[in-house]
Structures are given as C-alpha cells and as structure tokens.
C-alpha atoms as a PDB file:
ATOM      1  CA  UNK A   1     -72.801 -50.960  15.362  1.00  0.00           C
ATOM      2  CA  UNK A   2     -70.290 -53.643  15.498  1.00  0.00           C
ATOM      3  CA  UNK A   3     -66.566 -52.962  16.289  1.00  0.00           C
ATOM      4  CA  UNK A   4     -65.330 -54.378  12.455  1.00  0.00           C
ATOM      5  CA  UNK A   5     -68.013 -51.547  11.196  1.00  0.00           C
ATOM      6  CA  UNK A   6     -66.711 -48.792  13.182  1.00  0.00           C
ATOM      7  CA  UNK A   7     -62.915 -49.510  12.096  1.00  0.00           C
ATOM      8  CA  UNK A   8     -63.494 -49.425   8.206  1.00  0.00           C
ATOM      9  CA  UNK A   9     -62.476 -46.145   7.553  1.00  0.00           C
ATOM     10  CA  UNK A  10     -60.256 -45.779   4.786  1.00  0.00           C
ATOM     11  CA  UNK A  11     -56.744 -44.984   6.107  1.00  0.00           C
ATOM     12  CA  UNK A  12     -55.781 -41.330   5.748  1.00  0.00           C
ATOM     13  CA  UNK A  13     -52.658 -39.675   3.612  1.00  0.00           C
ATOM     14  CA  UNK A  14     -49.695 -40.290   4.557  1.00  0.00           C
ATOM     15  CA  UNK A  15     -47.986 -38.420   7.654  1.00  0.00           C
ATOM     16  CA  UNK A  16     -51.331 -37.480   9.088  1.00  0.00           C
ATOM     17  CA  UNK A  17     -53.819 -39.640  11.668  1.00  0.00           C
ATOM     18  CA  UNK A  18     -57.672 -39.788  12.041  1.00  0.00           C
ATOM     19  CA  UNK A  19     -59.030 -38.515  14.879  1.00  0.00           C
ATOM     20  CA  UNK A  20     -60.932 -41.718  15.492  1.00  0.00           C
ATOM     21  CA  UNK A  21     -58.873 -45.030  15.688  1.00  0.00           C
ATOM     22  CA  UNK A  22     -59.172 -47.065  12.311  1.00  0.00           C
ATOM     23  CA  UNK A  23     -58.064 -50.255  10.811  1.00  0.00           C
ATOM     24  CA  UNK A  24     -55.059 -50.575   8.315  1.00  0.00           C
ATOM     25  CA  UNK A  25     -54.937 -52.095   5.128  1.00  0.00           C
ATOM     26  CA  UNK A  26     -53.181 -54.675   7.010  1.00  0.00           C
ATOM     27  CA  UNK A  27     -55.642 -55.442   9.011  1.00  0.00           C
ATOM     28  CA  UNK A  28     -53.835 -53.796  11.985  1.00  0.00           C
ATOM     29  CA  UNK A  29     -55.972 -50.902  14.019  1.00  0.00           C
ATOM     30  CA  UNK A  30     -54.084 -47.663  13.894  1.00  0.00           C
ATOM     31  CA  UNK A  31     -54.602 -45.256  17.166  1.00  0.00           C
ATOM     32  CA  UNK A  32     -56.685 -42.235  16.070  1.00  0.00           C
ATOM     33  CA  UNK A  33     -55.377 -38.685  17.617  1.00  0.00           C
ATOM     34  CA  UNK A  34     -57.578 -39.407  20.513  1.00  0.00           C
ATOM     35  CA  UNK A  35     -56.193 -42.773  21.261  1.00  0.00           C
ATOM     36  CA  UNK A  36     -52.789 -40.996  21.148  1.00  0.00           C
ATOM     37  CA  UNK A  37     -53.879 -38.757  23.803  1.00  0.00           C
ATOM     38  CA  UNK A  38     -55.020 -41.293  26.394  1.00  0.00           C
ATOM     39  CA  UNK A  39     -58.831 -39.918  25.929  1.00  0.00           C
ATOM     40  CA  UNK A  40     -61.975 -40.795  24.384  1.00  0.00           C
ATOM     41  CA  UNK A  41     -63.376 -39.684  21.114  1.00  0.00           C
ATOM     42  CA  UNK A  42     -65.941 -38.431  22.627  1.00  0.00           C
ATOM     43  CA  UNK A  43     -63.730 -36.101  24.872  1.00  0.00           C
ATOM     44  CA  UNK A  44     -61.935 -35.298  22.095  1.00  0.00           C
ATOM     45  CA  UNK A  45     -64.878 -33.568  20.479  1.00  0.00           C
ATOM     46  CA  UNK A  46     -65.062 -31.443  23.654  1.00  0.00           C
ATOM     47  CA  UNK A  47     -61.543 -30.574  24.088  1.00  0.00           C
ATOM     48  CA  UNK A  48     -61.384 -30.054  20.586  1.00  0.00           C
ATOM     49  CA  UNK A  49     -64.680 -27.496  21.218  1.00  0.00           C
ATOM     50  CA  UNK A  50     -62.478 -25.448  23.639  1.00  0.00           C
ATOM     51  CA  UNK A  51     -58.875 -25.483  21.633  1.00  0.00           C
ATOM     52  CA  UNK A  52     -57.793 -27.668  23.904  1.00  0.00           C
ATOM     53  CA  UNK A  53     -56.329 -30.213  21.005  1.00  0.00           C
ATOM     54  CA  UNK A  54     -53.691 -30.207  18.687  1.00  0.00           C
ATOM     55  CA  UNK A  55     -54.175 -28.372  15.235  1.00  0.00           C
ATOM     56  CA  UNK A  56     -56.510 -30.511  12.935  1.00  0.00           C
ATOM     57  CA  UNK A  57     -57.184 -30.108   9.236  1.00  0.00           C
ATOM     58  CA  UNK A  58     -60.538 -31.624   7.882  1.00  0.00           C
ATOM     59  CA  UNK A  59     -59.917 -34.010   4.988  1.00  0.00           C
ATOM     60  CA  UNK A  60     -63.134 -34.314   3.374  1.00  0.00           C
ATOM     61  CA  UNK A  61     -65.375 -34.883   5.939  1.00  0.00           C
ATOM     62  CA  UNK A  62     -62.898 -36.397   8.476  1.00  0.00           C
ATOM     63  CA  UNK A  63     -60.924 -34.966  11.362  1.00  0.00           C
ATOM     64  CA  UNK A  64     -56.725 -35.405  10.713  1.00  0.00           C
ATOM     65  CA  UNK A  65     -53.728 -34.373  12.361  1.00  0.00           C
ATOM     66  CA  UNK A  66     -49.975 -34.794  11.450  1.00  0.00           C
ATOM     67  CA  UNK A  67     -48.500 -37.574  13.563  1.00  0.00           C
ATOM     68  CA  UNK A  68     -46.201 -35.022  14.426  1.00  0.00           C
ATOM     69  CA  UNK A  69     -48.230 -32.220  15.546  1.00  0.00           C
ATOM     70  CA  UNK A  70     -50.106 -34.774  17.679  1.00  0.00           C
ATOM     71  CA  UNK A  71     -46.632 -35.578  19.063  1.00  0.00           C
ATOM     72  CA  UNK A  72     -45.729 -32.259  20.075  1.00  0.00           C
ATOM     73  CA  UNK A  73     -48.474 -31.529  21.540  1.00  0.00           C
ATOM     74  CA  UNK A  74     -48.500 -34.939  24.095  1.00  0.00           C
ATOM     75  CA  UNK A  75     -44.713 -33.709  24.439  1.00  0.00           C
ATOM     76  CA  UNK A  76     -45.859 -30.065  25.765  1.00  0.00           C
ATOM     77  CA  UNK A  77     -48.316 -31.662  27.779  1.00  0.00           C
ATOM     78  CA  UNK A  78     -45.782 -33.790  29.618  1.00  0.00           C
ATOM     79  CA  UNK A  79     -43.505 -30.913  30.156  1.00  0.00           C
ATOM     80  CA  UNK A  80     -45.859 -28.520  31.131  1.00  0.00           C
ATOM     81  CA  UNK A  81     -47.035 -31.483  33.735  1.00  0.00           C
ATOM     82  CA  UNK A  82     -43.920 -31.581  34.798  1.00  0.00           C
ATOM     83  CA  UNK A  83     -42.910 -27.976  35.741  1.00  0.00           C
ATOM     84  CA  UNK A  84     -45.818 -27.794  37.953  1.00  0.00           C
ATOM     85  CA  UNK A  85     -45.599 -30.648  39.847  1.00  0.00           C
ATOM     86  CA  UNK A  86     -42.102 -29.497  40.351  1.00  0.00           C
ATOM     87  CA  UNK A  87     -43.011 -26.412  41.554  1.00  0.00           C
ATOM     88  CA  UNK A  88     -45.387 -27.611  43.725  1.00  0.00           C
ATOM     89  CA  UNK A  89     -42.476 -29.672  45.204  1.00  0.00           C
ATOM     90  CA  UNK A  90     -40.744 -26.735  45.798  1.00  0.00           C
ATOM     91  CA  UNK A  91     -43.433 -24.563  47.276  1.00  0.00           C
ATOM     92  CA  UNK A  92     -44.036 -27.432  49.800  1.00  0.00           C
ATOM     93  CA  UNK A  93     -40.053 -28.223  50.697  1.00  0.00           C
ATOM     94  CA  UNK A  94     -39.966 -24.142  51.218  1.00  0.00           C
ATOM     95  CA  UNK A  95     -43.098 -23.747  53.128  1.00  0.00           C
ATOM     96  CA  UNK A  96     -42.684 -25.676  55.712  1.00  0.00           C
ATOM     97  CA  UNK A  97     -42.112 -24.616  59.071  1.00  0.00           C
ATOM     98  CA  UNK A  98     -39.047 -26.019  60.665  1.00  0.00           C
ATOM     99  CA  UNK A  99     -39.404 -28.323  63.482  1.00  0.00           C
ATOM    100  CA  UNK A 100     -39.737 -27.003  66.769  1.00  0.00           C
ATOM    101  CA  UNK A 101     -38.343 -28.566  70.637  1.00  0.00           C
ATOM    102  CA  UNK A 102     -40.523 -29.752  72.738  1.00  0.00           C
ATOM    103  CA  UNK A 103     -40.206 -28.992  75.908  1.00  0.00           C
ATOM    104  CA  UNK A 104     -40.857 -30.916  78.870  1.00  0.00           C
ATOM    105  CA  UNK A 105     -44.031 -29.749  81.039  1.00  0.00           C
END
C-alpha cells in the first residue's frame, strides 16, 4: 500500500486527533496520537492493550483522542521522567562513600 493510500483518511472532528497520522484537507499530514508520542502505530496498539495510552474514544470505527488529553499525558510523562532521574541523582550524590587518604606503604 502506497504512502498517499495510507494518509487518506478523512480528518477527524474538531479538537480531537487520529491515532494514526493522516493527511489534511490541505494537503498537509497531521501527526496521529502515536506520532505525538514519539512511537509507532504499531506500539501504540500494544501500549494501548496495557492502558498504557492516553484516554481514546472510538469515532466510528477509528481510534481519537483530544489534542489535549494527548498533551497531558506527554506532559505527565516528562515529569514523571523527570522526578526519577532526579532521584536517582540524589541517591547517587548521597551514596557515595567519601574519599579516603592514602597512605604511603
């Protein structure tokens, strides 16, 4: 299946993304809610298996997610990211033995 065949779904209502990346009226392609979350479709459909996604609504037969919830969930993502790598900055700074002499033999 060609690329300009995958891309002609018709654009979803307004506010709310595909899952799958599609192609404007403009002739502009639109990132899908899996584009938006750096992954595949493909691991979408398996994240999305284990609630691992951001709430979807089906719209006929078609996956869709508010822009916004999509957002929010990318944003709790970085933050949660965040706070552990910043604890494990901390546990390492803390853990660490302070240096010792040496002494001469």
């Amino acid at each position: 299946m060609s690329e300009k065949a995958k891309l002609s779904i018709p654009a979803p209502p307004e506010g709310y993304v595909w899952a799958q990346d599609y192609r404007a009226a403009d002739g502009r392609i639109v990132p899908g809610i899996a584009s938006r979350l750096g992954i595949t479709y493909h691991t979408y459909r398996k994240w999305r298996m284990r609630g691992e996604t951001p709430p979807t609504v089906l719209i006929g037969k078609r996956l869709a997610a508010r822009i916004e919830w999509v957002e929010q969930f990318n944003a709790k993502r970085e933050k949660e990211a965040l706070d552990a790598f910043n604890a494990t900055v901390q546990d390492i700074e803390y853990s660490m033995r302070p240096a010792e002499s040496r002494l001469a033999a």
